[in-house]
N, C-alpha and C. Protein backbone atom coordinates (compact mmCIF):
# COMPACT_ATOMS: atom_id res chain seq x y z
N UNK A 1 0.85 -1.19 0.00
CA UNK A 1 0.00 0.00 0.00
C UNK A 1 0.89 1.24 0.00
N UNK A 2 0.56 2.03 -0.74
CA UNK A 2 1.39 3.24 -0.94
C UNK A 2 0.91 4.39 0.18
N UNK A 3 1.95 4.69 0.83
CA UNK A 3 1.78 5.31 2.25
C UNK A 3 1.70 7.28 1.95
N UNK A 4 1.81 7.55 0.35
CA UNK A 4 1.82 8.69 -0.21
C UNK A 4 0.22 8.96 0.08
N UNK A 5 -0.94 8.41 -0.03
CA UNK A 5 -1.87 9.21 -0.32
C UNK A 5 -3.05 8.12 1.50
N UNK A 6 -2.23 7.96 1.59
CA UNK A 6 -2.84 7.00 3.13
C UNK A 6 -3.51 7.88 4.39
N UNK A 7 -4.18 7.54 4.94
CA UNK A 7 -5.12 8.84 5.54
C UNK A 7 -5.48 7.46 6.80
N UNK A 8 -5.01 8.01 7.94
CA UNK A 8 -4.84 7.59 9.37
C UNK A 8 -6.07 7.75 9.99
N UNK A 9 -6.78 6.62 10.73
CA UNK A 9 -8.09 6.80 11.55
C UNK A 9 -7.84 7.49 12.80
N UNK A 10 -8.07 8.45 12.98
CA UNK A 10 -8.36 8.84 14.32
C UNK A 10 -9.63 8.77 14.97
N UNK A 11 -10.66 8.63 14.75
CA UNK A 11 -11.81 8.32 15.77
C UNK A 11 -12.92 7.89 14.51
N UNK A 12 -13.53 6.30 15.12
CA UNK A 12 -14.39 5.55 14.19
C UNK A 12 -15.92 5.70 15.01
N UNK A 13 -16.81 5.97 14.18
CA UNK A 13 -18.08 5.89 14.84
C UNK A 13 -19.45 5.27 14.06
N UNK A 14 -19.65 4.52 14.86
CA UNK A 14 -20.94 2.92 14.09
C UNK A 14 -22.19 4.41 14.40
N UNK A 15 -22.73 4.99 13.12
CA UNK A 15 -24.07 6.30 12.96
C UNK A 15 -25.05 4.98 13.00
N UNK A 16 -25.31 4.21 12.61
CA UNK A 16 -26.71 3.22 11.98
C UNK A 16 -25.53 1.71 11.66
N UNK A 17 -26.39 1.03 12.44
CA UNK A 17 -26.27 -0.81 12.30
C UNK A 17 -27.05 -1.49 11.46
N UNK A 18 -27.59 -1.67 10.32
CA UNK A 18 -28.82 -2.47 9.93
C UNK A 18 -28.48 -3.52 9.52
N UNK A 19 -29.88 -4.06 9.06
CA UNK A 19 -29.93 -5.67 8.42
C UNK A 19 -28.64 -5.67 7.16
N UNK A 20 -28.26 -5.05 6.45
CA UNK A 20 -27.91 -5.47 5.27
C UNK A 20 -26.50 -4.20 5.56
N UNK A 21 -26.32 -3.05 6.21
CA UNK A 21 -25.56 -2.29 5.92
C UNK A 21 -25.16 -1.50 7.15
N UNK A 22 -24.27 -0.91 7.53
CA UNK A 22 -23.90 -0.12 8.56
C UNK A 22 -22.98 1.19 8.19
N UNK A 23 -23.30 2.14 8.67
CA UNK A 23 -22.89 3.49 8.15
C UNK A 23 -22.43 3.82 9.61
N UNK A 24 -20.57 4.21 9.07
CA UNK A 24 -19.42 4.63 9.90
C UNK A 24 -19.15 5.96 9.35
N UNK A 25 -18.70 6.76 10.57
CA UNK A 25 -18.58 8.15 10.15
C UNK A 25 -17.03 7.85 10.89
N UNK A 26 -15.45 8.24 9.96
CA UNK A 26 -14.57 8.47 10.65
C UNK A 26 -13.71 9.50 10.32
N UNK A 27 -12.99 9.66 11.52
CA UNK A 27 -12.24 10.98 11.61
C UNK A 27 -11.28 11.19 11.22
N UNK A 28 -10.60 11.30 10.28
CA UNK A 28 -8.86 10.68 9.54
C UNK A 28 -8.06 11.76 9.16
N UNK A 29 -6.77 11.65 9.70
CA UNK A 29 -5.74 12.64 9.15
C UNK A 29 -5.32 12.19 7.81
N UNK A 30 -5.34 13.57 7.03
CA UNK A 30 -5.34 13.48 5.71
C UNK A 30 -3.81 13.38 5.34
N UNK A 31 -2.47 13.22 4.38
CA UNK A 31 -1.29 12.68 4.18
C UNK A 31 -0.71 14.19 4.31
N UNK A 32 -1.64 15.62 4.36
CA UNK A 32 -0.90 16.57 4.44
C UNK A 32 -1.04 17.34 6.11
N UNK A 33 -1.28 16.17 6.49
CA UNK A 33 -1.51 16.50 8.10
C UNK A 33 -2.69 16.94 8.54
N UNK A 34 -3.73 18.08 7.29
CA UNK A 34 -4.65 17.99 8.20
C UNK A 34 -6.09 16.87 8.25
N UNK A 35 -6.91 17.48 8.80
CA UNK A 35 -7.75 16.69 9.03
C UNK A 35 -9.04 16.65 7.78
N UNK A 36 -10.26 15.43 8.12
CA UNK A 36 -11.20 15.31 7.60
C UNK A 36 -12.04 14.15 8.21
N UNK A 37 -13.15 14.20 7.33
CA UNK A 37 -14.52 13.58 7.64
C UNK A 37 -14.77 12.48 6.96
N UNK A 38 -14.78 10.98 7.00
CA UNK A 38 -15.37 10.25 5.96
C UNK A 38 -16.68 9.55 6.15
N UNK A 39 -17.84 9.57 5.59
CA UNK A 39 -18.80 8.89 5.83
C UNK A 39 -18.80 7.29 4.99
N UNK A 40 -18.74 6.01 5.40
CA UNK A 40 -18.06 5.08 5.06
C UNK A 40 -19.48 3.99 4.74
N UNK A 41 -20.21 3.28 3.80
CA UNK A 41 -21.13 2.39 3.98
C UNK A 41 -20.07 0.59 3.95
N UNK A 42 -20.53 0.32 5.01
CA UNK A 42 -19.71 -1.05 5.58
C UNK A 42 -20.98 -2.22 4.93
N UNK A 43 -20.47 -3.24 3.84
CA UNK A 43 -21.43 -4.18 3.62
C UNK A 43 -20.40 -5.57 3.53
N UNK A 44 -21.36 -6.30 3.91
CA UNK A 44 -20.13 -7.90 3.96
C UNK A 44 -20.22 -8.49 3.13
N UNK A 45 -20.20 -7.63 1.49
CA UNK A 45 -20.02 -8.52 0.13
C UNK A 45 -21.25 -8.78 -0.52
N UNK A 46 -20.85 -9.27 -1.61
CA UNK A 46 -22.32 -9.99 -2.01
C UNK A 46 -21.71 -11.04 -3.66
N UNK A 47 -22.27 -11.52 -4.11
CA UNK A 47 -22.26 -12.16 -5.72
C UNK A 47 -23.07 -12.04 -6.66
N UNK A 48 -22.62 -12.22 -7.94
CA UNK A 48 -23.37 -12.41 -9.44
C UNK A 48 -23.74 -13.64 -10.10
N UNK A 49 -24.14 -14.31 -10.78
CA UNK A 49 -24.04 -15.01 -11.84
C UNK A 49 -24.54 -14.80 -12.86
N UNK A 50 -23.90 -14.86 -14.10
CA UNK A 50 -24.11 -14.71 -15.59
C UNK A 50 -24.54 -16.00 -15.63
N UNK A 51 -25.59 -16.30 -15.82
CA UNK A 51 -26.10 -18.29 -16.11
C UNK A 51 -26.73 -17.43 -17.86
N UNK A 52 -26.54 -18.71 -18.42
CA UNK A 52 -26.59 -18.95 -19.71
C UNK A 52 -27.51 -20.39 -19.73
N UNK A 53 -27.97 -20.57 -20.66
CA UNK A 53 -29.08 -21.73 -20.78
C UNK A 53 -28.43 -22.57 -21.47
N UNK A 54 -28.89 -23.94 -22.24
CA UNK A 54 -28.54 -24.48 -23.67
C UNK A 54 -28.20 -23.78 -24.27
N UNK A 55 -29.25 -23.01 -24.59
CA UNK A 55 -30.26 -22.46 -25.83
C UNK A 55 -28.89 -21.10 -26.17
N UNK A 56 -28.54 -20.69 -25.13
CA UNK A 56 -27.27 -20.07 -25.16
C UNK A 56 -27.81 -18.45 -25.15
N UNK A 57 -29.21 -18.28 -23.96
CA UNK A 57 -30.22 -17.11 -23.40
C UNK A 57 -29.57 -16.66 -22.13
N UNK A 58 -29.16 -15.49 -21.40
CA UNK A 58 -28.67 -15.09 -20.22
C UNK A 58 -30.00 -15.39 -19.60
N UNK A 59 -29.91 -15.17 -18.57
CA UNK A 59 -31.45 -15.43 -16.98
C UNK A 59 -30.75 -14.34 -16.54
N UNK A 60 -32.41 -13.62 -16.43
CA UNK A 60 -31.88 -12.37 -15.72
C UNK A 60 -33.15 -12.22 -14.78
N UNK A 61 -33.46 -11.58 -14.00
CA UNK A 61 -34.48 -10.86 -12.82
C UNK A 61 -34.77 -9.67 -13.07
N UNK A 62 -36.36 -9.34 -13.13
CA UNK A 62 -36.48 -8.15 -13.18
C UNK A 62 -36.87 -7.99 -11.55
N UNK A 63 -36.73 -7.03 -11.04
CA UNK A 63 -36.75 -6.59 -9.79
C UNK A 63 -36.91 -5.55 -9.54
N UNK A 64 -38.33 -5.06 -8.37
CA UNK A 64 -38.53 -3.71 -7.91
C UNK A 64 -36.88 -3.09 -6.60
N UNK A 65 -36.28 -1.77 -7.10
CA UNK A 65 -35.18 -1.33 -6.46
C UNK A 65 -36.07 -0.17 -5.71
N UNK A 66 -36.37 -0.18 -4.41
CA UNK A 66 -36.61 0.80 -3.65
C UNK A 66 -35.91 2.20 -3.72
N UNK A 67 -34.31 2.02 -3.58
CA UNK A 67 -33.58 2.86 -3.68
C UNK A 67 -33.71 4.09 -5.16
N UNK A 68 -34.21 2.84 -6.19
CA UNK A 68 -34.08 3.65 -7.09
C UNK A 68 -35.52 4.19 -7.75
N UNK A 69 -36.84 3.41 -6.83
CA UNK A 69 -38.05 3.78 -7.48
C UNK A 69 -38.44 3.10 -8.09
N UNK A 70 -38.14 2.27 -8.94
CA UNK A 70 -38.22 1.41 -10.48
C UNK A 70 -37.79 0.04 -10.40
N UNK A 71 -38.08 -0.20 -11.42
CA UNK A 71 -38.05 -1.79 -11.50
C UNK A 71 -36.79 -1.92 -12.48
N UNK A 72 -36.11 -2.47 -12.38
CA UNK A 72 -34.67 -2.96 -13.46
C UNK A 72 -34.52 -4.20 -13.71
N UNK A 73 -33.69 -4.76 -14.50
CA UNK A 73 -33.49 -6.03 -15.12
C UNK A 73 -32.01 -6.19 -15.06
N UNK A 74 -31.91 -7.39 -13.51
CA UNK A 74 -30.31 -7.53 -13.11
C UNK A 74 -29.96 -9.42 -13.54
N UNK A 75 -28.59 -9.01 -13.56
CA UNK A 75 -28.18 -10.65 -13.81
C UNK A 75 -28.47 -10.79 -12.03
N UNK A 76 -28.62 -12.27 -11.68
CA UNK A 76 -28.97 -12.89 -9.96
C UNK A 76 -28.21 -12.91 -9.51
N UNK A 77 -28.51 -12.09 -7.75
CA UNK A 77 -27.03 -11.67 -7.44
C UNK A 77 -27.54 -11.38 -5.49
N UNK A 78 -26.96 -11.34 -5.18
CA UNK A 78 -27.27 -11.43 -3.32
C UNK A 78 -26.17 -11.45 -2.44
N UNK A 79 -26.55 -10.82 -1.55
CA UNK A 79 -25.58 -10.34 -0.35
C UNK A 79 -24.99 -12.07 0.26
N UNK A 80 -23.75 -12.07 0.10
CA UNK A 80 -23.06 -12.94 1.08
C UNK A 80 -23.11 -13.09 2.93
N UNK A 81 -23.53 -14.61 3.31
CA UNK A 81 -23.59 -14.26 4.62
C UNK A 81 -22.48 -14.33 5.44
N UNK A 82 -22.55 -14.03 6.47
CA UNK A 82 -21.03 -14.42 7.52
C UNK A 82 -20.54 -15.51 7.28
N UNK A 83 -19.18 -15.53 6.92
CA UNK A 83 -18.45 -16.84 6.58
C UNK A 83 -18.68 -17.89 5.48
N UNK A 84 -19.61 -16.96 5.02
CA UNK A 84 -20.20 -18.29 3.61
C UNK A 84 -19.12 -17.57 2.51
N UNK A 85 -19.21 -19.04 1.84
CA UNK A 85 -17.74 -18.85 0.79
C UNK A 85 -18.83 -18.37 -0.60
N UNK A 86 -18.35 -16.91 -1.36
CA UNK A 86 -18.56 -16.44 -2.91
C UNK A 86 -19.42 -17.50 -3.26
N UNK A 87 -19.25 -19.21 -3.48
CA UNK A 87 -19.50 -19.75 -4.60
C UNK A 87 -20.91 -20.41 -4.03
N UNK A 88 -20.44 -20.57 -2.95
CA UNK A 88 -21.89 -21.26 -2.15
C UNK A 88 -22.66 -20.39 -1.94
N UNK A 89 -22.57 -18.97 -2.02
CA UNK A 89 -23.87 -17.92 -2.13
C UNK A 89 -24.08 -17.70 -3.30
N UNK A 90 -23.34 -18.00 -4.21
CA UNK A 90 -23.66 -17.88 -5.73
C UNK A 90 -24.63 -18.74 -6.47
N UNK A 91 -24.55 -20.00 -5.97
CA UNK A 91 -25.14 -21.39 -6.25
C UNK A 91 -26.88 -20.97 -5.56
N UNK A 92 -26.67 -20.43 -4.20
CA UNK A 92 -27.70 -20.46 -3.63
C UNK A 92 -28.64 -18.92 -4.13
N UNK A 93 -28.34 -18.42 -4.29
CA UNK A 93 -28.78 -16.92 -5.21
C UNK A 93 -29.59 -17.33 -6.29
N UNK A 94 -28.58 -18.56 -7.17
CA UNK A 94 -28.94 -18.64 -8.36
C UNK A 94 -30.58 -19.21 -8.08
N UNK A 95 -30.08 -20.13 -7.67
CA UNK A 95 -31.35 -21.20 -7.57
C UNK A 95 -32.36 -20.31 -6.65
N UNK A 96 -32.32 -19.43 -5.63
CA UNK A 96 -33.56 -18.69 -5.00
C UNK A 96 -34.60 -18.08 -6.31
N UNK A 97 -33.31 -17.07 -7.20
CA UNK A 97 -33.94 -16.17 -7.53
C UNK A 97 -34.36 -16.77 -9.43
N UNK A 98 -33.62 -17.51 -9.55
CA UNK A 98 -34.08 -17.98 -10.97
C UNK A 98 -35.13 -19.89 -10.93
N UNK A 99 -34.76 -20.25 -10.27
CA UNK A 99 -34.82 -21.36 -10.23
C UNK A 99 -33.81 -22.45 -10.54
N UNK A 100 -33.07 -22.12 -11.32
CA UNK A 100 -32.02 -22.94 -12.17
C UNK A 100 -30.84 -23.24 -11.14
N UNK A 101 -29.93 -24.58 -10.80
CA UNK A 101 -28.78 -24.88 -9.92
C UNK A 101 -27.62 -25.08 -10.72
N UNK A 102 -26.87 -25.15 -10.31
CA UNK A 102 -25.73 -25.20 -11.35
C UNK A 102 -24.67 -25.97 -9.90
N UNK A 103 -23.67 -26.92 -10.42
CA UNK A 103 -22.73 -27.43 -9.39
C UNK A 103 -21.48 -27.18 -10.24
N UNK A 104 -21.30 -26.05 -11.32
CA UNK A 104 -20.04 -25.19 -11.90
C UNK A 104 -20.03 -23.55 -11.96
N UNK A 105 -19.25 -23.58 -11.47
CA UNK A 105 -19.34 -21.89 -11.67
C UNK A 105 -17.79 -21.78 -12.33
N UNK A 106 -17.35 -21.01 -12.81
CA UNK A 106 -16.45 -20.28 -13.15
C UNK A 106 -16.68 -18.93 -12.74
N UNK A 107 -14.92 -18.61 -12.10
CA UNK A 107 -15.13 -17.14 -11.63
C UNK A 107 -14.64 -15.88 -12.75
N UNK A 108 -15.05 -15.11 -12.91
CA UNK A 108 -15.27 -14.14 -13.89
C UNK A 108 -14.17 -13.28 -12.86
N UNK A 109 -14.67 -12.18 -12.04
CA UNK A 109 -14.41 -11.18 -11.61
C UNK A 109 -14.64 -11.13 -10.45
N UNK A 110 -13.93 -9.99 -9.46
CA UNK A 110 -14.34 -9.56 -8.11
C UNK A 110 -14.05 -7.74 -8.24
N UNK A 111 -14.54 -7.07 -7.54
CA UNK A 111 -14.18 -5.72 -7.41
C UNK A 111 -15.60 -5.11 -6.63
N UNK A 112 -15.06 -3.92 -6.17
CA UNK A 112 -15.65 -2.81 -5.54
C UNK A 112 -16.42 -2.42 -5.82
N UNK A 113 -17.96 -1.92 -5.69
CA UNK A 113 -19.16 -1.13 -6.60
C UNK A 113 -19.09 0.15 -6.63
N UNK A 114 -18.31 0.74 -5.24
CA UNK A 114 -18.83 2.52 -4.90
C UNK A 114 -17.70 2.80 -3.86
N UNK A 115 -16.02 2.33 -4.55
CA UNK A 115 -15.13 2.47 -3.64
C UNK A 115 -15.07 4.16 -2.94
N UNK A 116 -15.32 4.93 -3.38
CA UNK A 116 -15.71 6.64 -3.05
C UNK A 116 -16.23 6.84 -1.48
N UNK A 117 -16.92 5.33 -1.03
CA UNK A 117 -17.49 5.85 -0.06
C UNK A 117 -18.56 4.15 0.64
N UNK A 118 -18.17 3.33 -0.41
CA UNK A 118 -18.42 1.36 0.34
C UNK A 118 -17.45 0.91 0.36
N UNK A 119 -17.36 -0.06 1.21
CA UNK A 119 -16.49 -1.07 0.70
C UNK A 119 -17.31 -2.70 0.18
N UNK A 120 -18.28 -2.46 -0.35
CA UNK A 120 -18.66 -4.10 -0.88
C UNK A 120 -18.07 -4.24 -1.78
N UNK A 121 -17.59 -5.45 -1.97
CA UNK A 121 -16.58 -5.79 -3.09
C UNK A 121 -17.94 -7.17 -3.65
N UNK A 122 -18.05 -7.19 -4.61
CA UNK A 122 -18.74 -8.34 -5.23
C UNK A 122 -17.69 -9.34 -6.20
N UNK A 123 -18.25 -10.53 -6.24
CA UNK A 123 -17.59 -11.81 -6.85
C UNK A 123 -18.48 -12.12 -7.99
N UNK A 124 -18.20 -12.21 -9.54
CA UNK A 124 -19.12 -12.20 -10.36
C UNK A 124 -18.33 -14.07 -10.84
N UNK A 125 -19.67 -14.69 -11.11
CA UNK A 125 -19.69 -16.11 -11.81
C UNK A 125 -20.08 -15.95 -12.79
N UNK A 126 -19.78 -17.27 -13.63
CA UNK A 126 -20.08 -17.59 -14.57
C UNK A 126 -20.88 -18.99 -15.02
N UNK A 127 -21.69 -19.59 -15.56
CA UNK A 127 -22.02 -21.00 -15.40
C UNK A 127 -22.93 -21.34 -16.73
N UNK A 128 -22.90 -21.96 -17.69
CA UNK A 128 -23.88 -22.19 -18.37
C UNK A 128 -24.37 -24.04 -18.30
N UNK A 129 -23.89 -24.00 -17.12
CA UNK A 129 -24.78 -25.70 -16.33
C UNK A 129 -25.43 -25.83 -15.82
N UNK A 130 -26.82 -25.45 -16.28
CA UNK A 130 -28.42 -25.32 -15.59
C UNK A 130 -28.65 -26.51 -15.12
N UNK A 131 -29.44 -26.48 -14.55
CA UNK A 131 -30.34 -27.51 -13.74
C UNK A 131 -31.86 -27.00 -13.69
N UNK A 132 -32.91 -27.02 -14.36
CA UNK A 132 -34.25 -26.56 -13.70
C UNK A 132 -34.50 -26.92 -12.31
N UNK A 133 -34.82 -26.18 -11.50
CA UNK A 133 -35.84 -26.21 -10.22
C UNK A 133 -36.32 -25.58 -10.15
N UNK A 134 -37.32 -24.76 -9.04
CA UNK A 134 -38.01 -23.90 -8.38
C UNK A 134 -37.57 -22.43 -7.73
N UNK A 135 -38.45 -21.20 -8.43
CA UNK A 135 -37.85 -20.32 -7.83
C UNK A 135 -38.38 -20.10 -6.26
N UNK A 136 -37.78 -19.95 -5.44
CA UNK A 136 -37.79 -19.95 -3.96
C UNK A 136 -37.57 -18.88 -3.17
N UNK A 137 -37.78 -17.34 -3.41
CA UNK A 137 -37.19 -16.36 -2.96
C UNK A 137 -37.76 -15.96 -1.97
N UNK A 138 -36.87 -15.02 -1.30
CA UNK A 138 -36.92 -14.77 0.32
C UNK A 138 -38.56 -14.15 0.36
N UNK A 139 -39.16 -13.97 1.50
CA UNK A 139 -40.89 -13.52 1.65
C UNK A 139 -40.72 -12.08 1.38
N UNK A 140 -39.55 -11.73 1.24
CA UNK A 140 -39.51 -9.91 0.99
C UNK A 140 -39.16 -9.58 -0.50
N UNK A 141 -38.63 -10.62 -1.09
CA UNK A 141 -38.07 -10.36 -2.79
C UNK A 141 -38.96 -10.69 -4.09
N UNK A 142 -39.44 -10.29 -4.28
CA UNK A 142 -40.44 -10.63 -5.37
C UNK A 142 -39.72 -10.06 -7.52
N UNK A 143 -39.55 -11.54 -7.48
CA UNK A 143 -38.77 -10.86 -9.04
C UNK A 143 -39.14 -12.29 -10.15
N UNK A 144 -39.66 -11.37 -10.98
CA UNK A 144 -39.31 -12.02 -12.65
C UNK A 144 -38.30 -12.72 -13.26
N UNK A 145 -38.28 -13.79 -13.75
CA UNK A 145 -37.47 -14.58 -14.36
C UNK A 145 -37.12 -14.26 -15.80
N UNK A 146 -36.04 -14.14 -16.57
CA UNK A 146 -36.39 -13.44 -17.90
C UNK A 146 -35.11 -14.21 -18.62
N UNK A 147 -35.66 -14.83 -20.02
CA UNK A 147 -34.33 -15.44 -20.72
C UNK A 147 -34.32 -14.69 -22.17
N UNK A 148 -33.01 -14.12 -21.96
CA UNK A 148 -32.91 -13.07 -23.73
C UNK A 148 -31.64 -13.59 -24.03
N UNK A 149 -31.28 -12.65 -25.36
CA UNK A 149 -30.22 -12.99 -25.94
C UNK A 149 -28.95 -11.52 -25.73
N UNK A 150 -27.39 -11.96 -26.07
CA UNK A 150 -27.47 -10.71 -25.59
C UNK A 150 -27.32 -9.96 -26.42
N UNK A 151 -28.05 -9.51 -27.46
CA UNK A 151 -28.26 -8.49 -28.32
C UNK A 151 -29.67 -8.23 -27.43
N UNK A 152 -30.46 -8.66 -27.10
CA UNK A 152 -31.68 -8.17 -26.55
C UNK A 152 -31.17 -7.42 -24.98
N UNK A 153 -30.44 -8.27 -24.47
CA UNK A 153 -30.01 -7.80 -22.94
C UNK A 153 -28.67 -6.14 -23.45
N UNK A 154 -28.36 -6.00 -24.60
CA UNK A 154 -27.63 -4.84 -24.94
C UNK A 154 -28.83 -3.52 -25.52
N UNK A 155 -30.03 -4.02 -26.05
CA UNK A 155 -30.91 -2.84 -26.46
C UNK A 155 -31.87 -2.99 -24.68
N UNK A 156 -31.56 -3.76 -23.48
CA UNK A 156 -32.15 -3.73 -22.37
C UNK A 156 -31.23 -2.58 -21.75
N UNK A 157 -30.29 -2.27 -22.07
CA UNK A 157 -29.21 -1.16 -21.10
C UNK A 157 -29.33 0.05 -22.15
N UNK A 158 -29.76 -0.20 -23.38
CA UNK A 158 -29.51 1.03 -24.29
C UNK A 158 -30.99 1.89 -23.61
N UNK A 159 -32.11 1.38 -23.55
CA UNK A 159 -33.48 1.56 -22.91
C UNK A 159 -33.79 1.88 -21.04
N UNK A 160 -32.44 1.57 -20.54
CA UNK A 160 -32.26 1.74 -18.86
C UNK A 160 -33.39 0.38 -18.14
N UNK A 161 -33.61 -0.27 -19.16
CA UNK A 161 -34.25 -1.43 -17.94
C UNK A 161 -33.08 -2.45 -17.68
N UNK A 162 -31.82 -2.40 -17.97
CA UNK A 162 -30.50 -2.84 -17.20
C UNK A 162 -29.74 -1.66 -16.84
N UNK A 163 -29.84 -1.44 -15.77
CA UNK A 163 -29.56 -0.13 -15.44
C UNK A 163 -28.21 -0.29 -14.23
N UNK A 164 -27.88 -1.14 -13.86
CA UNK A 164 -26.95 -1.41 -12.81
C UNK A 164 -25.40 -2.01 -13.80
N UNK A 165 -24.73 -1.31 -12.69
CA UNK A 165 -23.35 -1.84 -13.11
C UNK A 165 -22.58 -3.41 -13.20
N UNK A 166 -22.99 -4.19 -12.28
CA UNK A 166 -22.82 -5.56 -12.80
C UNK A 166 -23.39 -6.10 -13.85
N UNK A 167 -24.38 -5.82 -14.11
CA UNK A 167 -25.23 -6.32 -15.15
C UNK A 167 -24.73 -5.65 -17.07
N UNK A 168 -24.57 -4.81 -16.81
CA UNK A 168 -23.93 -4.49 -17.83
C UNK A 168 -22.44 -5.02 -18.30
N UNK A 169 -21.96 -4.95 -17.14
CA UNK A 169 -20.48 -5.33 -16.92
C UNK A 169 -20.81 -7.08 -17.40
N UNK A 170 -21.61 -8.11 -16.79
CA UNK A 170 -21.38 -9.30 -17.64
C UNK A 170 -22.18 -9.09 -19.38
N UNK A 171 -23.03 -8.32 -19.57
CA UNK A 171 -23.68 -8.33 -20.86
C UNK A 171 -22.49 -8.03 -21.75
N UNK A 172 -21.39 -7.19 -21.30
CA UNK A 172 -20.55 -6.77 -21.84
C UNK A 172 -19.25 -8.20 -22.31
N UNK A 173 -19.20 -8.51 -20.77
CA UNK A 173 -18.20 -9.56 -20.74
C UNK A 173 -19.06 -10.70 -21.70
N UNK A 174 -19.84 -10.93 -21.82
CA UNK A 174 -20.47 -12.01 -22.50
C UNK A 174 -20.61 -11.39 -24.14
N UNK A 175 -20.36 -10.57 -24.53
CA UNK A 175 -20.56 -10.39 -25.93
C UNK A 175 -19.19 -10.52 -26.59
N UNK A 176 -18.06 -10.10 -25.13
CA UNK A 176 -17.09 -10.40 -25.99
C UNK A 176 -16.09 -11.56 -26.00
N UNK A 177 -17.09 -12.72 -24.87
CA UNK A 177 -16.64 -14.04 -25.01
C UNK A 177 -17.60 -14.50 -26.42
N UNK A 178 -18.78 -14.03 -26.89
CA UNK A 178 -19.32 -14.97 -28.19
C UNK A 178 -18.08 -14.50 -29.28
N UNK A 179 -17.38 -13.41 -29.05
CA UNK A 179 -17.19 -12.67 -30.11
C UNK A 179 -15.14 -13.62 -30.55
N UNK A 180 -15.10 -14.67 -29.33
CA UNK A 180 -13.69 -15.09 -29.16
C UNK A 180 -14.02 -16.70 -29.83
């Protein structure tokens, strides 16, 4: 870690604890000595999967986003729990929110969503080894099952009903694995 632009905690404070997120306000000396303010959102991760069918269709979820008002169209994806490993919340995501299981994943990617001011880092999969089952989602998640192609899932982001950054990010990664 480069100690040029490094900014020292001096006093950490838990503002709000919740179900899914906790917001830290801390006090940090800045690398030119003086001071500042960071407001920090603390989340314990989460995953993606890009599932692909036979048929060679992404599965995607349409889903009401509170945050954002609207309903969007995301690849299946869910907060990681304490100590559960990326792949086993990936597997279990899949199958809540699509129905489909898969016992392969390939890992695609990991990175940060909103390093500016989170630290969730997400783990994106890959899998086109369906299994049909049952969609099973939590009593609070209510979402659509949806199988396109991705020329359809690319005029879905040109239109904002894929409106999130993972989701684009595999529509992307997936056009330019057909394209290899």
């Amino acid at each position: 870690m480069s100690k040029q632009f490094f900014e020292k905690t001096l006093k950490s404070e838990t503002l709000y604890k919740g179900r899914i997120i906790d917001l830290v306000l801390e006090d940090v000396e800045l690398p030119n000595g003086k001071t500042s303010s960071r407001e920090i959102v603390k989340h314990p991760g989460a995953v993606a999967v890009i599932p692909v069918t036979v048929e060679g269709k992404l599965v995607l979820i349409r889903q009401y986003r509170k945050a954002l008002e609207r309903s969007i169209v995301e690849i299946p994806a869910g907060k990681l729990e304490v100590g559960e490993a990326p792949e086993v919340c990936a597997m279990r995501e899949l199958e809540e929110e699509t129905g489909y299981k898969t016992n392969q994943l390939e890992k695609v990617i990991s990175f940060y969503t909103s390093p500016g001011f989170a630290d969730e880092f997400v783990h994106i999969f890959y899998t086109e080894q369906l299994e049909a089952g049952v969609v099973n989602t939590d009593e609070d998640e209510f979402v659509e099952k949806l199988e396109v192609t991705v020329e359809e899932a690319e005029r879905m982001i040109e239109t904002n009903e894929i409106f999130d950054a993972k989701t684009a990010y595999a529509v992307q990664w997936l056009k330019l694995k057909k394209q290899k």
